[in-house]
Protein backbone atom coordinates (compact mmCIF):
# COMPACT_ATOMS: atom_id res chain seq x y z
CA UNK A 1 0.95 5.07 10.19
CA UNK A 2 -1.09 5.39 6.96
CA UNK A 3 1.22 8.34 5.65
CA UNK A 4 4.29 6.63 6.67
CA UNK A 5 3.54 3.72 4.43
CA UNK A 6 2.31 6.41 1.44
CA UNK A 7 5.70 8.00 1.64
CA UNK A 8 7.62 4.44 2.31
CA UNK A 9 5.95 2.78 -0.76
CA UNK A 10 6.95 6.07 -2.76
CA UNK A 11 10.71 5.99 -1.67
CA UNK A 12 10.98 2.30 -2.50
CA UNK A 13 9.39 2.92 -5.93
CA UNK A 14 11.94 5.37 -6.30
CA UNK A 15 14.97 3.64 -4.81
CA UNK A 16 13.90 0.71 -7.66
CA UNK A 17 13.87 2.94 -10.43
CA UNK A 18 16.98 5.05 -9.47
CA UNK A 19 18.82 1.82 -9.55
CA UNK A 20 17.83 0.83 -12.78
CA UNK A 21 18.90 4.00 -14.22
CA UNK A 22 22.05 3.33 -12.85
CA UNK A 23 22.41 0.06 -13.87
CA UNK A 24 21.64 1.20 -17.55
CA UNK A 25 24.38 4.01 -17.10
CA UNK A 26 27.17 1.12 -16.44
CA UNK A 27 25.51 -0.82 -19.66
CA UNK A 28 28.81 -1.18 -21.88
CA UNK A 29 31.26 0.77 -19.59
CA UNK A 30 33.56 -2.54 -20.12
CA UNK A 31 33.36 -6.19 -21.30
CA UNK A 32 32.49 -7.79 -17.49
CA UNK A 33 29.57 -10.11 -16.73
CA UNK A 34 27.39 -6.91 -15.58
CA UNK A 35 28.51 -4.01 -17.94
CA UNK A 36 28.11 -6.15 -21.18
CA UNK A 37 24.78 -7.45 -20.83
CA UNK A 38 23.17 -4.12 -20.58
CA UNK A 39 22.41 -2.13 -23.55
CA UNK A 40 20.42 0.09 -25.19
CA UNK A 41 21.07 -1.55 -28.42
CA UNK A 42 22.78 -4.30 -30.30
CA UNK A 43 23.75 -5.28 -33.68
CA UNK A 44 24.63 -8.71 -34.71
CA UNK A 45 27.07 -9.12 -37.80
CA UNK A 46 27.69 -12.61 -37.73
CA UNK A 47 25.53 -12.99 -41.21
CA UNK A 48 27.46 -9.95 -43.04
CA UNK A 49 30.68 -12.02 -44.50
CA UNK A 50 27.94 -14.30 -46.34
CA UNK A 51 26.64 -11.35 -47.77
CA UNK A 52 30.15 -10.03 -48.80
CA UNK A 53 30.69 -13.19 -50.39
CA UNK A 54 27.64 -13.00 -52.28
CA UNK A 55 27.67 -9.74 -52.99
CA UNK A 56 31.09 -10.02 -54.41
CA UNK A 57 31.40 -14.01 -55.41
CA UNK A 58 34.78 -14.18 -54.07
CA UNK A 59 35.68 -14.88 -50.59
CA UNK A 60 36.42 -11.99 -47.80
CA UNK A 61 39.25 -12.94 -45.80
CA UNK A 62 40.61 -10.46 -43.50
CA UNK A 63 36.43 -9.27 -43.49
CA UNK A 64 36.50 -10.46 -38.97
CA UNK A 65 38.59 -10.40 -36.59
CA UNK A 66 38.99 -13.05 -34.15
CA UNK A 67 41.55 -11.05 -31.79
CA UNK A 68 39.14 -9.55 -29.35
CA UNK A 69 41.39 -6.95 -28.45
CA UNK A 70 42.23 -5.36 -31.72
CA UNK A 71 41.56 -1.42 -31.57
CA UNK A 72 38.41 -0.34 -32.74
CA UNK A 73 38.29 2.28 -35.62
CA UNK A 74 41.57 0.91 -37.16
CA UNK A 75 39.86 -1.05 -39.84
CA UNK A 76 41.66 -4.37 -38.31
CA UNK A 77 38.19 -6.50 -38.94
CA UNK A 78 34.88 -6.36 -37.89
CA UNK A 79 33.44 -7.95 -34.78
CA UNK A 80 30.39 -10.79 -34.61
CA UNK A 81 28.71 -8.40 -31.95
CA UNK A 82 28.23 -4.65 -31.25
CA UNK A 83 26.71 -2.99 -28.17
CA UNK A 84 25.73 0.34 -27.46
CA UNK A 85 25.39 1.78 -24.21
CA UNK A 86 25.62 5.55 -22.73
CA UNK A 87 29.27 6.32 -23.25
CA UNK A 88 30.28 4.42 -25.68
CA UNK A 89 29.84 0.43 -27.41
CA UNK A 90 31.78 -2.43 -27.44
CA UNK A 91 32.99 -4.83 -29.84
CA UNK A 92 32.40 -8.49 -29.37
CA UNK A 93 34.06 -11.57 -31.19
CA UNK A 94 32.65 -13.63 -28.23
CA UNK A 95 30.14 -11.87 -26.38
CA UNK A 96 28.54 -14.92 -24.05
CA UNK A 97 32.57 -15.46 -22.62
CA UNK A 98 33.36 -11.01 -22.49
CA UNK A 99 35.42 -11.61 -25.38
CA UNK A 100 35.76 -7.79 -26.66
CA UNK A 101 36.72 -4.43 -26.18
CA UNK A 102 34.98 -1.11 -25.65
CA UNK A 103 35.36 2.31 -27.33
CA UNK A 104 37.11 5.20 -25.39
CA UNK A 105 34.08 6.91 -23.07
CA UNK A 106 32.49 9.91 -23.91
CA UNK A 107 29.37 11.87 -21.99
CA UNK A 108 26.61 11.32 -23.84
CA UNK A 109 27.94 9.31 -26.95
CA UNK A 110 26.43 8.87 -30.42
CA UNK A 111 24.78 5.97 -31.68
CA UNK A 112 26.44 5.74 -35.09
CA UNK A 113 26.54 1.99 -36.52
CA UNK A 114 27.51 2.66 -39.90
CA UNK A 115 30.48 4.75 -39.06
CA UNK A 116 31.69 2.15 -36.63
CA UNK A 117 30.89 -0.35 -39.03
CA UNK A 118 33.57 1.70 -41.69
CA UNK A 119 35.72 2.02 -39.10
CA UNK A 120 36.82 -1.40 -38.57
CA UNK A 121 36.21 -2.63 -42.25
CA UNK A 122 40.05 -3.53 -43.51
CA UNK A 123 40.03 -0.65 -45.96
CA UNK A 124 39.91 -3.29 -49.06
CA UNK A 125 36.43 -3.74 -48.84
CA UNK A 126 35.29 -0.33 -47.63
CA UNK A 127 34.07 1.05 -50.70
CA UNK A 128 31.75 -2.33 -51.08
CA UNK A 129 30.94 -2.04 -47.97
CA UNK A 130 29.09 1.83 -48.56
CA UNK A 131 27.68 -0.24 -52.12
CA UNK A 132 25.99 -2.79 -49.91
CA UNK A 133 24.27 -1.32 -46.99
CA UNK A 134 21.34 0.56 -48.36
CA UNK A 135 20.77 4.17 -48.11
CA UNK A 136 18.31 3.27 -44.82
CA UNK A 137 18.26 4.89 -41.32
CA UNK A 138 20.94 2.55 -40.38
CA UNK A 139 23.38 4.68 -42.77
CA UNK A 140 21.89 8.02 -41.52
CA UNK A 141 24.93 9.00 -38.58
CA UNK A 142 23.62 12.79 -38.52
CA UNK A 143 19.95 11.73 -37.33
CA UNK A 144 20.99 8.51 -34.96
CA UNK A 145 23.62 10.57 -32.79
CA UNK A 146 21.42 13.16 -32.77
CA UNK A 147 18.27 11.97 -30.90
CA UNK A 148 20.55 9.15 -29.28
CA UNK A 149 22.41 11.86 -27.88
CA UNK A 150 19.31 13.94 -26.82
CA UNK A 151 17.88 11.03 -25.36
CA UNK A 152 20.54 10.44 -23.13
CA UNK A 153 20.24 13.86 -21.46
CA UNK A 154 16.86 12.80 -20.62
CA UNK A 155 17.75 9.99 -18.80
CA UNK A 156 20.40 12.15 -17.42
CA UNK A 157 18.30 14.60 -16.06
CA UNK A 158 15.86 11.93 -15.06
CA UNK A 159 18.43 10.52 -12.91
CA UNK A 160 19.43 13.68 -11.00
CA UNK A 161 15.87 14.39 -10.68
CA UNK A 162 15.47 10.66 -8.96
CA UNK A 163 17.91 11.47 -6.99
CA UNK A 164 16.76 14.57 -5.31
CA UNK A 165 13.13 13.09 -4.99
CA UNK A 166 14.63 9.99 -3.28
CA UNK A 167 16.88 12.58 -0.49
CA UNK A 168 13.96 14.98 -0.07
CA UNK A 169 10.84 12.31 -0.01
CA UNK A 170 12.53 10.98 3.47
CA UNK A 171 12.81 14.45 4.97
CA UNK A 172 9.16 15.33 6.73
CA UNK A 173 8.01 18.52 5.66
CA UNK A 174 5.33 19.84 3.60
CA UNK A 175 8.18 21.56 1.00
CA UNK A 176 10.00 18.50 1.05
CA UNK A 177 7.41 16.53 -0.17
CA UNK A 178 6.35 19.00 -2.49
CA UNK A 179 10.15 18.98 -3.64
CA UNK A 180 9.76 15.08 -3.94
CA UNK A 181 6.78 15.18 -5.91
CA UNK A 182 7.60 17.84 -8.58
CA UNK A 183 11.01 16.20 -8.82
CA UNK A 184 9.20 12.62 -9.68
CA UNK A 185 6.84 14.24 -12.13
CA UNK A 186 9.98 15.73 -13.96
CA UNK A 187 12.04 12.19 -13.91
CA UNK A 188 8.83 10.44 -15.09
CA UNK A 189 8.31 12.71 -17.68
CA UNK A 190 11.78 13.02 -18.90
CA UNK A 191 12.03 8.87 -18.80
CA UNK A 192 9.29 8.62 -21.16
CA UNK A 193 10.14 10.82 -23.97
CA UNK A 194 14.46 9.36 -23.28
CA UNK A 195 12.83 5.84 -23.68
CA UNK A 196 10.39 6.92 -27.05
CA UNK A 197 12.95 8.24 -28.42
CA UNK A 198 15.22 5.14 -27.97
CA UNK A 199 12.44 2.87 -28.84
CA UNK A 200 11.72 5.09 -32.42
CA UNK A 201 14.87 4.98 -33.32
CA UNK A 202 15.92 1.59 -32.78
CA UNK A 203 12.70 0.67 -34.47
CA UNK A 204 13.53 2.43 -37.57
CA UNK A 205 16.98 1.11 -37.48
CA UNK A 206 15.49 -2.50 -37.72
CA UNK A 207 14.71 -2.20 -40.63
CA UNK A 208 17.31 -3.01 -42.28
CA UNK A 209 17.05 -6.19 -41.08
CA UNK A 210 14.98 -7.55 -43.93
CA UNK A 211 16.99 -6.21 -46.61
CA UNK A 212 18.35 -8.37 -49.64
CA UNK A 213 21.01 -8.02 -51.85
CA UNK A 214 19.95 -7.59 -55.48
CA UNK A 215 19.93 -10.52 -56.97
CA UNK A 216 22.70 -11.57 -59.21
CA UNK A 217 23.27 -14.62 -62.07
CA UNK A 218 25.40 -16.31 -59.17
CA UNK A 219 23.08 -15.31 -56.21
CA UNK A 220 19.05 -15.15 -55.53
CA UNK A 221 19.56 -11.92 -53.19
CA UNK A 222 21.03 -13.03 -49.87
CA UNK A 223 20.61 -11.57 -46.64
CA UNK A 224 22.52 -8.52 -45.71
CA UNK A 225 23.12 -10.29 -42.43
CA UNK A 226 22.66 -7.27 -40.32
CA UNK A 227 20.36 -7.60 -37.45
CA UNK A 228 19.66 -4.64 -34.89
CA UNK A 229 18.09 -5.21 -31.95
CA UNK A 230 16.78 -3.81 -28.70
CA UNK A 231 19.03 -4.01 -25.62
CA UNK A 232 18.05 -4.56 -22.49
CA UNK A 233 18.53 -1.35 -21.25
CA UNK A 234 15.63 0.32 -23.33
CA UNK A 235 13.58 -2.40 -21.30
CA UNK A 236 14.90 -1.23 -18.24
CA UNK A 237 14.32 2.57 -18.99
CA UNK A 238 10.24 1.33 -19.62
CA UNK A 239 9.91 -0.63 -16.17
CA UNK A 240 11.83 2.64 -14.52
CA UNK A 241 8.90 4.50 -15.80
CA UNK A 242 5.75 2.82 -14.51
CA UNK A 243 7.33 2.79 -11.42
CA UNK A 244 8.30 6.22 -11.53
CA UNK A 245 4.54 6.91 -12.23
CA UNK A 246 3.22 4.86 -9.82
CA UNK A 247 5.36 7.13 -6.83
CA UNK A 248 4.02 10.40 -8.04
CA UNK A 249 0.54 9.70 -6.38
CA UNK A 250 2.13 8.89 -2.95
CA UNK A 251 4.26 11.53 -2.97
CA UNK A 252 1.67 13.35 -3.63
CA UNK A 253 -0.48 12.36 -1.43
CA UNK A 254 1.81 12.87 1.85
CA UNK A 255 2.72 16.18 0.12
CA UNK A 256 -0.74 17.13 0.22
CA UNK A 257 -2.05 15.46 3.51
CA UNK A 258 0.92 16.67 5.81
CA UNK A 259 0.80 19.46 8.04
CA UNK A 260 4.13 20.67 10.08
C-alpha cells in the first residue's frame, strides 16, 4: 500500500505539472478568455503616445489603432497591449474584453518587441520611433529571439519528457520506473534552465521601463511609457518545477524499492 501511494503521489505531481505546461503552450494561441491570459510576457504601450508627443511637441494621430482587427506588421497603428506566448503574440486594443488579434503561429517563435513595435508604427513616425527607444535590451532582436527561442525547446523537451514519465510511472516494473524517474529528472532539469532563461531575459528587458526622454525647453523628460512585464506563464513554468522536483524522489523511491 505504501508504494502504491509513493508512485500515486508521483503521477499526480506529474499529471499537475504536465498540465501546466500545456496550459502555457495554448498562452496566446488566440484572443479567448483562456489563451489570452496566459503569457510569458507582456508589454503595455498605453503611455508611449505621451511620450511621442513630448518627444516631438506636436500631436501623433494615426500613432493607435482602435480597430482590433487591423493586421499586424502593416504599420496600421500600434496596440495598448502586447502578449507573447510560444508561437506567436497578440495585439490588444482591449485586452480585459479579447479585443485583438494574434500573429500567424510559428514553432518556437521569437520574442522580438522592437521589431513588432516597427512593424505596426504608421511609417510617419518610424524613424522617431528608432530615435526614442534607447539602444537597451529591449532594442536587441538578435539576443531576445535567440534565448527566447532556446528556451522554448526546453520547455518543449520538458513536456515530452513529462509525458513519457507520466505513461511509464503507471506501468509496474522496475525499468518502468526507472524510465519514469530519469524522464522526471530530465523535465525538471530542462524546466529550470527554460524558466531562468525566461526570467533573465524578461528581467533585463524591464529595464527600460524607467527610462526618460531627454529633457527638452518644452518637456522635463517624460516617460517612455513602455512597461514590460512578466506573464503568467513564466509563473506557471516555476510552480511546474517544484512539483516536478518534488516527484523525482517518489519515483525514485518505487524505482528503487520494487522487485518484479
Amino acid at each position: 500500500m505504501r508504494g502504491e501511494i509513493c508512485l500515486g503521489s508521483a503521477s499526480l505531481l506529474c499529471f499537475i505539472s504536465l498540465m501546466l505546461l500545456i496550459f502555457v503552450h495554448v498562452g496566446q494561441t488566440n484572443t479567448g478568455s483562456v489563451a489570452r491570459g496566459i503569457a510569458m510576457v507582456s508589454i503595455n504601450m498605453t503611455g508611449y503616445l505621451q511620450a511621442m508627443e513630448a518627444g516631438t511637441g506636436d500631436p501623433a494621430p494615426g500613432l493607435f489603432t482602435n480597430n482590433a482587427t487591423a493586421p499586424l506588421w502593416q504599420g496600421l497603428g500600434l496596440r495598448q497591449e502586447y502578449l507573447w506566448g510560444f508561437y506567436g503574440h497578440c495585439a490588444y486594443t482591449n485586452l480585459s474584453h479579447g479585443l485583438g488579434i494574434c500573429s500567424n503561429k510559428t514553432f518556437g517563435a521569437k520574442f522580438t518587441p522592437f521589431d513588432v513595435m516597427l512593424g505596426d508604427t504608421p511609417p510617419r513616425y518610424n524613424v522617431f520611433t528608432q530615435f526614442i527607444v534607447p539602444t537597451t535590451t529591449f532594442k536587441d532582436s538578435g539576443y531576445l529571439g535567440t534565448f527566447y527561442n532556446a528556451a522554448f525547446w526546453l520547455i518543449f523537451i520538458a513536456t515530452l519528457a513529462m509525458a513519457v514519465s507520466l505513461v511509464t510511472g503507471v506501468i509496474k516494473n522496475t525499468w518502468t520506473f526507472g524510465t519514469a524517474a530519469f524522464f522526471s529528472i530530465i523535465a525538471t532539469l530542462c524546466i529550470l534552465i527554460g524558466a531562468s532563461i525566461f526570467t533573465a531575459i524578461i528581467s533585463k528587458t524591464s529595464a527600460i521601463n524607467t527610462y526618460k526622454l531627454p529633457p527638452t525647453a518644452s518637456s522635463p523628460g517624460a516617460p517612455l511609457g513602455i512597461l514590460v512585464s512578466t506573464g503568467k506563464g513564466v509563473y506557471m513554468l516555476w510552480a511546474a518545477f517544484a512539483l516536478m522536483l518534488i516527484s523525482i524522489f517518489p519515483y525514485t523511491v518505487s524505482w528503487v524499492t520494487f522487485r518484479r
